[in-house]
C-alpha atoms as a PDB file:
ATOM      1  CA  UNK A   1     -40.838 -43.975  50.218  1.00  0.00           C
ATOM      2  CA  UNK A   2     -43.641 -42.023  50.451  1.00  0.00           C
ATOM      3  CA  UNK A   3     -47.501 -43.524  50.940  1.00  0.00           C
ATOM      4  CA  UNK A   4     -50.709 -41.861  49.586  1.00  0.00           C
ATOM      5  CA  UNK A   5     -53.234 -40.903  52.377  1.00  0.00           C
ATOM      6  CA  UNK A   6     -55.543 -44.012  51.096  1.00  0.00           C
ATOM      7  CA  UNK A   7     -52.443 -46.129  51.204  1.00  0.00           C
ATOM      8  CA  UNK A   8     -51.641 -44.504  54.771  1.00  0.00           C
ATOM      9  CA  UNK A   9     -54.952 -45.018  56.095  1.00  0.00           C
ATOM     10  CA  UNK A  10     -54.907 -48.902  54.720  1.00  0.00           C
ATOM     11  CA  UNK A  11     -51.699 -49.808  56.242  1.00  0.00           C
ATOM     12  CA  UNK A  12     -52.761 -47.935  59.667  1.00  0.00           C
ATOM     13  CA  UNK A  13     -55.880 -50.134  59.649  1.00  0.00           C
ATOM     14  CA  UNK A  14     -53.904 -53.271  60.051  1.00  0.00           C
ATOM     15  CA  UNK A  15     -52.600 -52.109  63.089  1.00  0.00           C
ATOM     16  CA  UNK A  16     -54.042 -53.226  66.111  1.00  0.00           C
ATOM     17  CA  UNK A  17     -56.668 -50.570  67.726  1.00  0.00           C
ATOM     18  CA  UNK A  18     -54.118 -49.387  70.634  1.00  0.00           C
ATOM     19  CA  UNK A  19     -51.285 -48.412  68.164  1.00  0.00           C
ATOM     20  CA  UNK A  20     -53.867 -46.750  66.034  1.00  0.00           C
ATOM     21  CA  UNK A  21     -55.382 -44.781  68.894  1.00  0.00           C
ATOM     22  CA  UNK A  22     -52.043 -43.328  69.191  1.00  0.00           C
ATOM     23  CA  UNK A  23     -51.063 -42.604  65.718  1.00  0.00           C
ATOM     24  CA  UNK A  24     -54.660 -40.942  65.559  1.00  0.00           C
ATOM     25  CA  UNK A  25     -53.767 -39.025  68.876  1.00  0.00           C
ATOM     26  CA  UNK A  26     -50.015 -37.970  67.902  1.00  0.00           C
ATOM     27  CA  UNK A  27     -51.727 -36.633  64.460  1.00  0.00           C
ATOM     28  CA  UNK A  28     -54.070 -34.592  66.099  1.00  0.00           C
ATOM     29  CA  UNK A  29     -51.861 -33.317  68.484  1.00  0.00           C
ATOM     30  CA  UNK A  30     -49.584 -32.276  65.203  1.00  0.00           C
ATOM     31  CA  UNK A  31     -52.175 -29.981  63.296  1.00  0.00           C
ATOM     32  CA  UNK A  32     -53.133 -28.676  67.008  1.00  0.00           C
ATOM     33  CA  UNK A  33     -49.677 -27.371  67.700  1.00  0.00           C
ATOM     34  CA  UNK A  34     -49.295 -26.028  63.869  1.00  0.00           C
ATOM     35  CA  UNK A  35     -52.740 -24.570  64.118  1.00  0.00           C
ATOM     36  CA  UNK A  36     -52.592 -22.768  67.551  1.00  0.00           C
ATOM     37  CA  UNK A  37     -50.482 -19.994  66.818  1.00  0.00           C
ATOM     38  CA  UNK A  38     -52.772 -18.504  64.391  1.00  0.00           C
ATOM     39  CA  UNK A  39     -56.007 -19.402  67.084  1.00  0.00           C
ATOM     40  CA  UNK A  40     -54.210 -17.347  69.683  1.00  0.00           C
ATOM     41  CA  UNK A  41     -53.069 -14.355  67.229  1.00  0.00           C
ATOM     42  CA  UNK A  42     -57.372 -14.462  66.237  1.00  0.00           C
ATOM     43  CA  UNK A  43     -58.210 -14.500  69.771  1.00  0.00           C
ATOM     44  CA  UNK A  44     -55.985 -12.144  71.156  1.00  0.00           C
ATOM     45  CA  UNK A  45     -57.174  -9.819  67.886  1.00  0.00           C
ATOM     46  CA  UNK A  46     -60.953 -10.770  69.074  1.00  0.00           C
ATOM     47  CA  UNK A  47     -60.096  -9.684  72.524  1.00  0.00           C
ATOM     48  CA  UNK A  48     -58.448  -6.379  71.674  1.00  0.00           C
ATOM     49  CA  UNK A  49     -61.722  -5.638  69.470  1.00  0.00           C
ATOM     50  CA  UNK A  50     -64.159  -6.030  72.248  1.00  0.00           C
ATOM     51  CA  UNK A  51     -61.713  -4.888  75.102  1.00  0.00           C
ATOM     52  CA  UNK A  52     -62.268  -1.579  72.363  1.00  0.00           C
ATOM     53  CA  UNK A  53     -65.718  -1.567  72.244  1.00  0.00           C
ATOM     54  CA  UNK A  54     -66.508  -1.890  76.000  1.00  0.00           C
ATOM     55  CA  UNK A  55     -64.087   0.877  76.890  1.00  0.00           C
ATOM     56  CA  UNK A  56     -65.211   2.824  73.858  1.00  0.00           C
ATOM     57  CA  UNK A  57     -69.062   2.642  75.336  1.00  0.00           C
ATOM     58  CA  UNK A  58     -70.061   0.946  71.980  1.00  0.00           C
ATOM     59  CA  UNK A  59     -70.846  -2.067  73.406  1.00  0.00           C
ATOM     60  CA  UNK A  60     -74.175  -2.926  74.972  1.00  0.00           C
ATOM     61  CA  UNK A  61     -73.365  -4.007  78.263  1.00  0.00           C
ATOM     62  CA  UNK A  62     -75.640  -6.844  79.838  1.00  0.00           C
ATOM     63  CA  UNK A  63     -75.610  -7.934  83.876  1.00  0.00           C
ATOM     64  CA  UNK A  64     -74.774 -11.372  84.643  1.00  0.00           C
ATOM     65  CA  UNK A  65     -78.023 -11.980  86.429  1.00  0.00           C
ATOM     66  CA  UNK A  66     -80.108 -10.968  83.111  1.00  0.00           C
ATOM     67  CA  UNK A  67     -78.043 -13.628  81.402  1.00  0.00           C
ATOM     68  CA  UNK A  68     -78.619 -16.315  83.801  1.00  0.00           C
ATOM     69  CA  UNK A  69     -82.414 -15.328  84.425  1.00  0.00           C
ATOM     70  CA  UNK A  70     -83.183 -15.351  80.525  1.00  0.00           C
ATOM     71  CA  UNK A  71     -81.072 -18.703  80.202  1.00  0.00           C
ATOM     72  CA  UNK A  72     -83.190 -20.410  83.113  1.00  0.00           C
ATOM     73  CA  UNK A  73     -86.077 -19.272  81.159  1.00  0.00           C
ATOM     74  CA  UNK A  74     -84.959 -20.605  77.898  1.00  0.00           C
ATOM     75  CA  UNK A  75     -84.035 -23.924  79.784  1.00  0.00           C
ATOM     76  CA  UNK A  76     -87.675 -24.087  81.268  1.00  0.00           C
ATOM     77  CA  UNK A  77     -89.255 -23.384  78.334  1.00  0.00           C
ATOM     78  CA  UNK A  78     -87.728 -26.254  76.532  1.00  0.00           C
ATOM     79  CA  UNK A  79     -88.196 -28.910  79.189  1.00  0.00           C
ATOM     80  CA  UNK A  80     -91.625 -27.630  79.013  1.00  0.00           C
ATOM     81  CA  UNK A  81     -91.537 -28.660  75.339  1.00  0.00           C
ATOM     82  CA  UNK A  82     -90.354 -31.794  76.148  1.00  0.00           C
ATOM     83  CA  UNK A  83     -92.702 -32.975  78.924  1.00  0.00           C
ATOM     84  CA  UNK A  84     -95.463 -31.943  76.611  1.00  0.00           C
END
């Protein structure tokens, strides 16, 4: 027998809230594993690309302290906003 998704979703609503957590858990869990082959395959693809561009010299390389300094400044400036 095989239920609709509305039908699904009815009959999981008449379970109690701790059996539902888990059937809402073990079905995330299912499109996460069936899912993460293809995140790693675009990460690792994303990786190699900038990996490329760094070693190529076509990326713009920033230091770490410039990052954090204009981040601290951003994070002022909007705390600023808010105590305005």
């Amino acid at each position: 027998m095989s239920l609709s998704a509305s039908e699904f979703f009815e009959a999981g609503m008449s379970l109690p809230p701790s059996v539902r957590e888990d059937v809402a858990i073990r079905l995330l869990e299912s499109l996460e594993v069936a899912g993460q082959e293809s995140v790693d395959e675009s990460w690792t693809a994303e990786i190699g690309s900038r990996v490329d561009e760094m070693v190529g010299g076509e990326a713009q390389m920033v230091p770490g302290e410039a990052v954090f300094a204009e981040l601290a400044d951003r994070r002022a400036a909007r705390q600023g906003a808010r105590d305005a």
